[in-house]
Protein backbone atom coordinates (compact mmCIF):
# COMPACT_ATOMS: atom_id res chain seq x y z
CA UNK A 1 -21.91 -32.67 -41.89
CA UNK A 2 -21.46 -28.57 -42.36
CA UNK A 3 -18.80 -27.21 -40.91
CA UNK A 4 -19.90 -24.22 -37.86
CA UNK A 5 -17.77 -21.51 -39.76
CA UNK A 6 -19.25 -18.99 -37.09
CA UNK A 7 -17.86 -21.47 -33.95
CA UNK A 8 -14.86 -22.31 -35.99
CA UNK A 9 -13.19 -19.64 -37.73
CA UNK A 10 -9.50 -19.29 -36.18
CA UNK A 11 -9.16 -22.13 -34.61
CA UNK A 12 -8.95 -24.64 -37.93
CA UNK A 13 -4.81 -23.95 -37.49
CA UNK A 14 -4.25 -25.02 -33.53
CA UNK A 15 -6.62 -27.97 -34.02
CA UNK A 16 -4.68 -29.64 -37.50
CA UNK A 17 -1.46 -28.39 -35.93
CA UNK A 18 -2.17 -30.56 -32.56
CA UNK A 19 -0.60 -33.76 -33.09
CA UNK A 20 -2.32 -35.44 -29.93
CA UNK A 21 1.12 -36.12 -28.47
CA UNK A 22 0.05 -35.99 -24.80
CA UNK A 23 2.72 -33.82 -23.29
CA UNK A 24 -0.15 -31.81 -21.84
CA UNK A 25 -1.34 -34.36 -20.41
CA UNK A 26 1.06 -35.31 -16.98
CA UNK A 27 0.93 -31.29 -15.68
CA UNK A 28 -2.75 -30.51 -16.42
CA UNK A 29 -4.56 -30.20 -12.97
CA UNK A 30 -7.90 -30.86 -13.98
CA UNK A 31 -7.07 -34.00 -15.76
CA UNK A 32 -4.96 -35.22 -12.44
CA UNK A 33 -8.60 -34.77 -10.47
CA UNK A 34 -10.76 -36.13 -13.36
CA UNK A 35 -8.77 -38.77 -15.23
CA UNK A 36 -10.66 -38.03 -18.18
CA UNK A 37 -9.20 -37.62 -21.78
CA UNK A 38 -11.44 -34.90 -22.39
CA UNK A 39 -10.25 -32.81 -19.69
CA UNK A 40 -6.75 -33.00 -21.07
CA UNK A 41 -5.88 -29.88 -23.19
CA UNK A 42 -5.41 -32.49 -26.70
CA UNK A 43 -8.82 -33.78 -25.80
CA UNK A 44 -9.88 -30.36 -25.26
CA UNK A 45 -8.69 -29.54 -29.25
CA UNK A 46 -10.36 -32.63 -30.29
CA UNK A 47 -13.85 -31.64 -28.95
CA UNK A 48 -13.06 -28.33 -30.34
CA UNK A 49 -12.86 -29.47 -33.49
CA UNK A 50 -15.87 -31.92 -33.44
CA UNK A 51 -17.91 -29.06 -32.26
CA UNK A 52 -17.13 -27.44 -35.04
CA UNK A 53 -18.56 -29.99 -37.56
CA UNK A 54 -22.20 -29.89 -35.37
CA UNK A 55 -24.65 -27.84 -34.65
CA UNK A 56 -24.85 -28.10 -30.50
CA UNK A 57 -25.30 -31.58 -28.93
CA UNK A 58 -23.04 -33.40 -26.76
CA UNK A 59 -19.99 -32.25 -28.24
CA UNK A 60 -20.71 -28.52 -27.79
CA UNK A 61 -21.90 -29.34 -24.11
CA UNK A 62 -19.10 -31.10 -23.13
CA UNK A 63 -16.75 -28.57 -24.70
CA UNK A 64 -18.10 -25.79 -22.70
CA UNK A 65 -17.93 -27.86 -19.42
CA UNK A 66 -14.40 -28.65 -20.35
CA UNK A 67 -13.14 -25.01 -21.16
CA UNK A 68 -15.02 -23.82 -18.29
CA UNK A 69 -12.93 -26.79 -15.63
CA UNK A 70 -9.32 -25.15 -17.05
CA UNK A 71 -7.85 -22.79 -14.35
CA UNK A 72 -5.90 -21.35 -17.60
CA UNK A 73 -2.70 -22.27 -15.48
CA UNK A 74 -0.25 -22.45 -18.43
CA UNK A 75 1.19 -25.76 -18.08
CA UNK A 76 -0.41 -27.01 -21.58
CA UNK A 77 1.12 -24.25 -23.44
CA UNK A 78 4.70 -24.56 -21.86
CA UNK A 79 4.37 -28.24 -22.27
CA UNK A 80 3.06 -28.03 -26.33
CA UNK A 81 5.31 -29.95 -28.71
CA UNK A 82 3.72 -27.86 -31.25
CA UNK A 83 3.91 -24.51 -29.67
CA UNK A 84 0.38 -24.00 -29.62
CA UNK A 85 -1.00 -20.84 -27.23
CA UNK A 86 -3.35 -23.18 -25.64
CA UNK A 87 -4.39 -20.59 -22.88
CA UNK A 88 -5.06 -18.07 -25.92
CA UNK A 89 -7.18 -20.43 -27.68
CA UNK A 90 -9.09 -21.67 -24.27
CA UNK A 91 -9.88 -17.80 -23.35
CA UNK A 92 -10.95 -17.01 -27.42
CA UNK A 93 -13.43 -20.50 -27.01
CA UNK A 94 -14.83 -19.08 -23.76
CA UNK A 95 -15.55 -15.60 -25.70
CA UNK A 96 -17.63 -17.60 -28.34
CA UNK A 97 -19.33 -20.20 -25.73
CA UNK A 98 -20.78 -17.13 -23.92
CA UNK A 99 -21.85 -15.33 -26.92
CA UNK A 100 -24.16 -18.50 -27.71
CA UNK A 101 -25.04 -19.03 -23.95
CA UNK A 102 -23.24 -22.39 -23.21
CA UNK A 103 -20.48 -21.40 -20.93
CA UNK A 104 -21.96 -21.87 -16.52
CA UNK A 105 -24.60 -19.90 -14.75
CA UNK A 106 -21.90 -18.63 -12.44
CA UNK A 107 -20.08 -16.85 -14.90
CA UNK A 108 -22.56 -15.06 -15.98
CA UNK A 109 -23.52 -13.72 -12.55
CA UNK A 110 -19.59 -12.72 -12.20
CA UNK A 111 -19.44 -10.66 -14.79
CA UNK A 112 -23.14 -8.74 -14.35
CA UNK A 113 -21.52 -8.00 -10.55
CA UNK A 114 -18.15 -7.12 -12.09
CA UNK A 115 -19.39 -4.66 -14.43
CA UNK A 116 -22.27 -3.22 -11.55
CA UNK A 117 -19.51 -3.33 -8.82
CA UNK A 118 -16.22 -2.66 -10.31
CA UNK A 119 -15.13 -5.59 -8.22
CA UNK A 120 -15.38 -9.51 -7.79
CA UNK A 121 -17.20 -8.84 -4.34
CA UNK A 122 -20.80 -8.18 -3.08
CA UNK A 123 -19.17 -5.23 -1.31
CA UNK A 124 -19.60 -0.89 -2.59
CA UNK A 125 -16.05 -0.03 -4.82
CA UNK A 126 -15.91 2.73 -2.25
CA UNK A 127 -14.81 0.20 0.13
CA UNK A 128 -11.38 -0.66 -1.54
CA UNK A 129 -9.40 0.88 1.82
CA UNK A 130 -11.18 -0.67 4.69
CA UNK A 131 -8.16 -3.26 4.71
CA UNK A 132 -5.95 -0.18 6.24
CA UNK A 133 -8.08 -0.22 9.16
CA UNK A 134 -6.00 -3.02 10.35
CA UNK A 135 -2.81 -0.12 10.19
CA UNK A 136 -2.26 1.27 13.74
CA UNK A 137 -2.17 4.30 11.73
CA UNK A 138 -3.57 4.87 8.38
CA UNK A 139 -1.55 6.80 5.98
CA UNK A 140 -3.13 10.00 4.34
CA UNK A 141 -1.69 9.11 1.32
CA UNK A 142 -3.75 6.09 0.37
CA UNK A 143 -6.48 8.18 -1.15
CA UNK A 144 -4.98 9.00 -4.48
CA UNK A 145 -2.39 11.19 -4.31
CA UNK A 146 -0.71 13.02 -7.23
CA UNK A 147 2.73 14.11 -7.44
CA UNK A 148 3.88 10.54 -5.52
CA UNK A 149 6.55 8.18 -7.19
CA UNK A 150 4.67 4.88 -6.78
CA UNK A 151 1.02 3.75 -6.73
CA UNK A 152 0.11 0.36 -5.54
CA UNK A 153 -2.48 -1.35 -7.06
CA UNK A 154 -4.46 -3.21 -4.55
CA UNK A 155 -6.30 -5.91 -6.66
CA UNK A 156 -9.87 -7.13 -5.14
CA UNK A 157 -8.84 -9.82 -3.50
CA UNK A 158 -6.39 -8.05 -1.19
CA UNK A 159 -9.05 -5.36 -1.26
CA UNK A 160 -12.66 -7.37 -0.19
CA UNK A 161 -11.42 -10.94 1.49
CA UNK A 162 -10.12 -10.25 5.06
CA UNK A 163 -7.07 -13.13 5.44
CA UNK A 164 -6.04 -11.27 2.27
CA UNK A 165 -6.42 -8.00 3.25
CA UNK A 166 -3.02 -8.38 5.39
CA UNK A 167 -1.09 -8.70 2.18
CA UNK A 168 -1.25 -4.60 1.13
CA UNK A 169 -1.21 -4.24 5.07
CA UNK A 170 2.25 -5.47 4.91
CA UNK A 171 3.05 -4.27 1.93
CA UNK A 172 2.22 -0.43 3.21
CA UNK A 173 3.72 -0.70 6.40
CA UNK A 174 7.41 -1.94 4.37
CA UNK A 175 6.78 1.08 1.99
CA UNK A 176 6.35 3.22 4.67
CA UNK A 177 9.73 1.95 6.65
CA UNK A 178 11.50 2.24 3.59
CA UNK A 179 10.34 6.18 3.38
CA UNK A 180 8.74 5.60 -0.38
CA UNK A 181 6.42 8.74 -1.63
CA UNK A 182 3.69 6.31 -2.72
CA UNK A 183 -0.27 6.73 -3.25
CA UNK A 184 -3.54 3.99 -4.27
CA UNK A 185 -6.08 5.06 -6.41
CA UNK A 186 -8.70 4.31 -3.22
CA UNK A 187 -12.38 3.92 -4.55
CA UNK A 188 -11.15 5.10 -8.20
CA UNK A 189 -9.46 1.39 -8.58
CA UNK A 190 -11.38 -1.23 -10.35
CA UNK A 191 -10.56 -4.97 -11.13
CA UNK A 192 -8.08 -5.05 -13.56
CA UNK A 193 -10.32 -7.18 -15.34
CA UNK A 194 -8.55 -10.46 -15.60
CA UNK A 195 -11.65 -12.69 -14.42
CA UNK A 196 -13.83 -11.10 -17.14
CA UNK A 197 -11.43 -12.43 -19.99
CA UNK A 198 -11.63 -15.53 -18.10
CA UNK A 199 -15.01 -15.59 -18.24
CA UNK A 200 -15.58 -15.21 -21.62
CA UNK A 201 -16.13 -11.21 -21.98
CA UNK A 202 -13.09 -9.69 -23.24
CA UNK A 203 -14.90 -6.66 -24.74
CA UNK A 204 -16.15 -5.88 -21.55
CA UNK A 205 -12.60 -5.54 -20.19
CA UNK A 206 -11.35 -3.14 -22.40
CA UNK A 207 -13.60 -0.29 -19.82
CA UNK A 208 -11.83 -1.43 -16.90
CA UNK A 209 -8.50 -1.23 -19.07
CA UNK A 210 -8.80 2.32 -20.31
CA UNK A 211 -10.29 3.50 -16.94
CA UNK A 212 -7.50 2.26 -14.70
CA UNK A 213 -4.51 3.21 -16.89
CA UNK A 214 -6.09 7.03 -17.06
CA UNK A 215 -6.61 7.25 -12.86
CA UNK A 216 -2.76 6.02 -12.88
CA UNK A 217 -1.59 8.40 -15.41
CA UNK A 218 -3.84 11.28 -13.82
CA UNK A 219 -1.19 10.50 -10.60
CA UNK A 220 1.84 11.26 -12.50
CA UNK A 221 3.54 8.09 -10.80
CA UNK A 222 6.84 6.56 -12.17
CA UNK A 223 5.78 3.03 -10.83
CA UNK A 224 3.18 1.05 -10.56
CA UNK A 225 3.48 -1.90 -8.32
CA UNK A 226 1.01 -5.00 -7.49
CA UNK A 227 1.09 -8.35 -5.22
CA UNK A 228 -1.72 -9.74 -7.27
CA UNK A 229 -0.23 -11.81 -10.34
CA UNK A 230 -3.17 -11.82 -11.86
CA UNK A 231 -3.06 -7.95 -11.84
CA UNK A 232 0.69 -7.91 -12.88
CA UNK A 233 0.05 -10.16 -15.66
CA UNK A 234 -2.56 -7.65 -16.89
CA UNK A 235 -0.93 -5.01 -16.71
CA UNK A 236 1.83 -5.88 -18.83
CA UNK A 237 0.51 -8.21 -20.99
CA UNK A 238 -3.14 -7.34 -21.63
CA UNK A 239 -3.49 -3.66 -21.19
CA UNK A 240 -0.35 -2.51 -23.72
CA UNK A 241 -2.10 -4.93 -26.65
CA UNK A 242 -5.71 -4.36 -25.83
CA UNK A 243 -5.34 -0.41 -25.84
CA UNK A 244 -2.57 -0.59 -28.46
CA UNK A 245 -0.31 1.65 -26.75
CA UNK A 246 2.18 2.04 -23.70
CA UNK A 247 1.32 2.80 -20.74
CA UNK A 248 3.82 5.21 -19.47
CA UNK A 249 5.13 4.37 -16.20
CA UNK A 250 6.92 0.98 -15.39
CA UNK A 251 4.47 -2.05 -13.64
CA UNK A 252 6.25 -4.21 -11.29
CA UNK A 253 5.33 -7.16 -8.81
CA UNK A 254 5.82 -5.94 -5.51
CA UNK A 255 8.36 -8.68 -5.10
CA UNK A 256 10.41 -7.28 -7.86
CA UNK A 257 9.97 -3.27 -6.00
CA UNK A 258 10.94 -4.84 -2.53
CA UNK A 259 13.80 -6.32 -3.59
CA UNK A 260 15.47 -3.06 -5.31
CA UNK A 261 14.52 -1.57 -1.35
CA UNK A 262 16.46 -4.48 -0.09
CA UNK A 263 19.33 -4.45 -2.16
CA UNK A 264 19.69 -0.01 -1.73
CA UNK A 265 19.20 -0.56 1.62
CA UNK A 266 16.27 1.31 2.92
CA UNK A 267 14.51 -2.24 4.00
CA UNK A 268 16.66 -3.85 6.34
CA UNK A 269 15.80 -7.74 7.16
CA UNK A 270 16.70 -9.25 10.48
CA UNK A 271 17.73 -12.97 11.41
CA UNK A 272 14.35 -15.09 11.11
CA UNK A 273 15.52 -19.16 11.64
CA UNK A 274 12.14 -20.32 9.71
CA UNK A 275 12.13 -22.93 7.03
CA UNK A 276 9.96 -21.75 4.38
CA UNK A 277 8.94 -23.39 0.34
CA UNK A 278 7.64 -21.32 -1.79
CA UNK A 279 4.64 -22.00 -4.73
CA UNK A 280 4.84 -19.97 -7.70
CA UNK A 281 2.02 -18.39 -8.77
CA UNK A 282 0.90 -19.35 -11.99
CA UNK A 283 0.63 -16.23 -13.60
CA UNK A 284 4.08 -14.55 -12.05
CA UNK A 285 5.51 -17.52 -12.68
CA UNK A 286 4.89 -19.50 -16.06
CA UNK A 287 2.18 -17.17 -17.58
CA UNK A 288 4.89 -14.27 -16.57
CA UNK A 289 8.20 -15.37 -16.72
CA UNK A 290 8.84 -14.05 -12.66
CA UNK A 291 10.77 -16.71 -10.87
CA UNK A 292 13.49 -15.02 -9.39
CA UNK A 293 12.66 -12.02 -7.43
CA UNK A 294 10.17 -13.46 -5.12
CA UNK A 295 13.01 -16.26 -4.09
CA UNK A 296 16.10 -13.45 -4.25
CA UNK A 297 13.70 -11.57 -1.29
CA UNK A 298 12.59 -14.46 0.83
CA UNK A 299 17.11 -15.56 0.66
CA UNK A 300 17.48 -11.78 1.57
CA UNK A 301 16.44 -12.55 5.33
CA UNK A 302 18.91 -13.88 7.14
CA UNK A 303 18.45 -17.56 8.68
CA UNK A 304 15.74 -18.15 6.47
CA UNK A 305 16.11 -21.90 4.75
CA UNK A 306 14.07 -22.13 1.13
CA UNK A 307 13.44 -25.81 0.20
CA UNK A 308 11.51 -26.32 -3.36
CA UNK A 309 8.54 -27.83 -3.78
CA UNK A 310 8.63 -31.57 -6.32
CA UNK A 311 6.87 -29.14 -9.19
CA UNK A 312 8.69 -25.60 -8.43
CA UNK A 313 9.30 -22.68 -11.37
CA UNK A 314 8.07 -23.43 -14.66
CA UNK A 315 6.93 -27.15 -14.01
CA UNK A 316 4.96 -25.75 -10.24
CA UNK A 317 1.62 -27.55 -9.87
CA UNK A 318 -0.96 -24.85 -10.18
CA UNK A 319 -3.31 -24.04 -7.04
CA UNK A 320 -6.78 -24.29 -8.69
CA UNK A 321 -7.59 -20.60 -7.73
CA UNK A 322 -7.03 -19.70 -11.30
CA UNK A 323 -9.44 -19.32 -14.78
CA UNK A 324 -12.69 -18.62 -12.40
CA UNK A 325 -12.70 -22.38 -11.66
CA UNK A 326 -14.16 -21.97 -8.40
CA UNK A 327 -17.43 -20.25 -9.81
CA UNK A 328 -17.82 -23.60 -12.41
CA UNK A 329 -16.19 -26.32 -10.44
CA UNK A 330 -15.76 -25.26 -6.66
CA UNK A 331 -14.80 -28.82 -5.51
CA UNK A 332 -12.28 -29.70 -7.84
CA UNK A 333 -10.42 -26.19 -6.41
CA UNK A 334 -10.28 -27.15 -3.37
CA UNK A 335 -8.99 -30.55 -4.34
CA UNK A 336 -6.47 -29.10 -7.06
CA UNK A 337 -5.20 -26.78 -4.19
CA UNK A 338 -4.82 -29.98 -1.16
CA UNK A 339 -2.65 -31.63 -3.91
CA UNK A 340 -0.30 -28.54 -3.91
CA UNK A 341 -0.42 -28.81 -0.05
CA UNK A 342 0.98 -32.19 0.12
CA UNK A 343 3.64 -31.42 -2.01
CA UNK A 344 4.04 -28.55 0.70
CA UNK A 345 3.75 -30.83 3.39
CA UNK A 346 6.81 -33.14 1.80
CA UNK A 347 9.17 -30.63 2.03
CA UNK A 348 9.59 -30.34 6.19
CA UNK A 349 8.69 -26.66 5.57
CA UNK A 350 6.87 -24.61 8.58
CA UNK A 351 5.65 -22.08 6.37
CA UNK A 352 4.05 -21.97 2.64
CA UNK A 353 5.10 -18.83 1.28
CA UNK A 354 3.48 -17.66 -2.18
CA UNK A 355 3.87 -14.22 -4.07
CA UNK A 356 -0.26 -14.14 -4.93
CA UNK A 357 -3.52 -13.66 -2.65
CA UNK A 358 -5.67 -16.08 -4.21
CA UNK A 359 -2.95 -18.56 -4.05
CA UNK A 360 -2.75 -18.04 -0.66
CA UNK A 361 -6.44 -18.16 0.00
CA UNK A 362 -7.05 -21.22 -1.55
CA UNK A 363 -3.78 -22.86 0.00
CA UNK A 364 -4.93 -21.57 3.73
CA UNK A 365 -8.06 -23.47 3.21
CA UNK A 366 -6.34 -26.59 2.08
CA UNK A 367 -3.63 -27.02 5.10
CA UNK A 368 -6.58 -26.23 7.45
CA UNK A 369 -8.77 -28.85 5.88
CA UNK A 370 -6.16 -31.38 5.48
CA UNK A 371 -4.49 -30.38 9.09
CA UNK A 372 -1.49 -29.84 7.20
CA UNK A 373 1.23 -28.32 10.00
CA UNK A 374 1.80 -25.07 7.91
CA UNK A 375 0.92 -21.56 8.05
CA UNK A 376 0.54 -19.64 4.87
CA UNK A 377 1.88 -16.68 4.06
CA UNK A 378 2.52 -13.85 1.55
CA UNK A 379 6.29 -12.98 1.28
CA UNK A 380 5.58 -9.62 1.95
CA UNK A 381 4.05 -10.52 4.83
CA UNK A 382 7.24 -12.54 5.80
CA UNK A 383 9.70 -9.98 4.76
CA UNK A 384 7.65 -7.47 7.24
CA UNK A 385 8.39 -10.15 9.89
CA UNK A 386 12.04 -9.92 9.19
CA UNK A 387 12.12 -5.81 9.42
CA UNK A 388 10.14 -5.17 12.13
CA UNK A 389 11.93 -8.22 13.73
């Protein structure tokens, strides 16, 4: 049979270098829910490569459902023997499935909203503030500011989805008791554009890239801080090589900003006797390399007790918020993300801390539907406990 040069071409290297040795296998979460080989990321190359050698059929379909079920977690390409960029190649596949049409419905809806909304919501861009409303007293400098030293990127999430909209909440009112000349960019910030690679439409993203590096240089800022990991791992990773350039000013997780207000002293924790675990984002922690700073903040309030998770750091289970898997497989999500809560659950903590909204989100759902006794929370939520005391 004739090789699909057009489906192919790149990929011929990953799939002979894969040697099928199944250390992907044990930390992939969508092969823990579905037990089949062909939602492991070796049975993932394999189909790859047989759709390569047809023109459509099962093999293509199956590929596409397959790609679309990853929640581009990481675990397959810190676990590759062969040091293959699995995530790379899954994102590249997606690009090609939804240039021939084969990739889900729902994707395709995300990214026509996404590119008419600026956002992953239903809701007007100009919206991106209405979380302050929840501030006893909203700040004046939230509507882009120039001349301040840090802008905070919101991220949608934080931005449109009300439990998450007391993440920036906290995160404002600790910049604010810490006395930092800091600014958003208000209606001017758009996704970061994260779930359209996911989705398939990298070229798309490069818009959002270029628009939201120019409204943060326009501010003059030094910093640029974010909760969302997704939005962190953008920033640093995606926008330097996609626009070929740097970007200026320094991008940091707002863990990693709190803690240098910690450590100089202008945030000031009090005693909090709370036994707390904490689940590492997948993409400020693997897809990142952040471990440490969200655990040096939560062990900078005194009384607090951390106790890790079975899977914690680079080996942590992933949520199932991730890769747009709840727009192709909503179901396994939720099921991915009662798993993590278990593993919660095991550890005797009160509270599930996490460093990422959608984390949280999807985590909060699972503890209420499995009647798990936890309550979720953001650590900058937690660390605002500790200040205000």
């Amino acid at each position: 049979m004739t090789e699909n040069k057009s489906f192919f071409t790149g990929w011929e290297a990953e799939c002979d270098i894969c040697g099928r040795c199944g250390n992907c296998r044990a930390e992939c979460p969508t092969y823990r829910q579905t037990g089949w080989e062909s939602a492991t990321p070796r049975g993932k190359m394999t189909l790859l490569r047989r759709a390569a050698l047809s023109q459509g059929g099962e093999e293509r379909a199956l590929l596409a459902k397959r790609i679309s079920e990853c929640t581009l977690c990481g675990s397959c390409t810190s676990q590759c023997a062969a040091r293959i960029d699995l995530q790379q190649v899954w994102k590249q596949v997606r690009g090609e499935l939804k240039k021939q049409g084969e990739l889900p419905a729902a994707y395709d809806l995300l990214v026509k909203n996404l590119l008419d909304k600026k956002n992953i919501s239903q809701f007007d861009n100009a919206a991106r503030l209405d979380w302050a409303e929840e501030l006893d007293e909203v700040p004046e400098c939230l509507e882009a500011q120039e001349g301040s030293d840090v802008a905070y990127f919101v991220g949608c999430v934080s931005s449109f989805f009300p439990r998450a909209g007391q993440v920036p909440v906290a995160v404002v009112q600790l910049l604010e008791r810490a006395g930092v000349s800091y600014t958003t960019l208000g209606g001017e910030e758009w996704c970061c554009g994260f779930p359209l690679l996911a989705a398939g439409a990298a070229e798309e993203m490069d818009a959002f890239a270029r628009h939201n590096v120019e409204a943060v240089r326009e501010l003059g800022v030094k910093t640029l801080i974010t909760s969302c990991p997704s939005c962190y791992h953008t920033w640093t990773h995606e926008y330097p090589q996609r626009l070929g350039q740097e970007l200026g000013f320094r991008v940091l997780h707002s863990t990693e900003y709190l803690l240098e207000l910690v450590r100089q002293g202008q945030l000031v924790p009090e005693e909090l006797e709370e036994t707390v675990t904490y689940h590492d984002p997948c993409d400020l922690g693997r897809n990142s390399g952040q471990y440490r700073a969200p655990r040096e903040l939560l062990q900078t309030i005194p009384g607090l007790e951390l106790v890790e998770m079975a899977s914690h750091g680079a080996n942590a289970a992933c949520c199932g918020g991730g890769g747009n898997l709840q727009s192709a497989a909503p179901q396994m999500a939720e099921n991915i993300a009662k798993a993590r809560v278990g593993e919660a659950m095991a550890t005797g903590a009160t509270y599930l801390v996490s460093a990422c909204q959608q984390c949280e989100q999807m985590l909060e759902k699972a503890a209420r539907s499995e009647k798990a006794p936890l309550q979720v929370l953001d650590v900058a939520e937690i660390l605002w406990l500790a200040v205000d005391g």
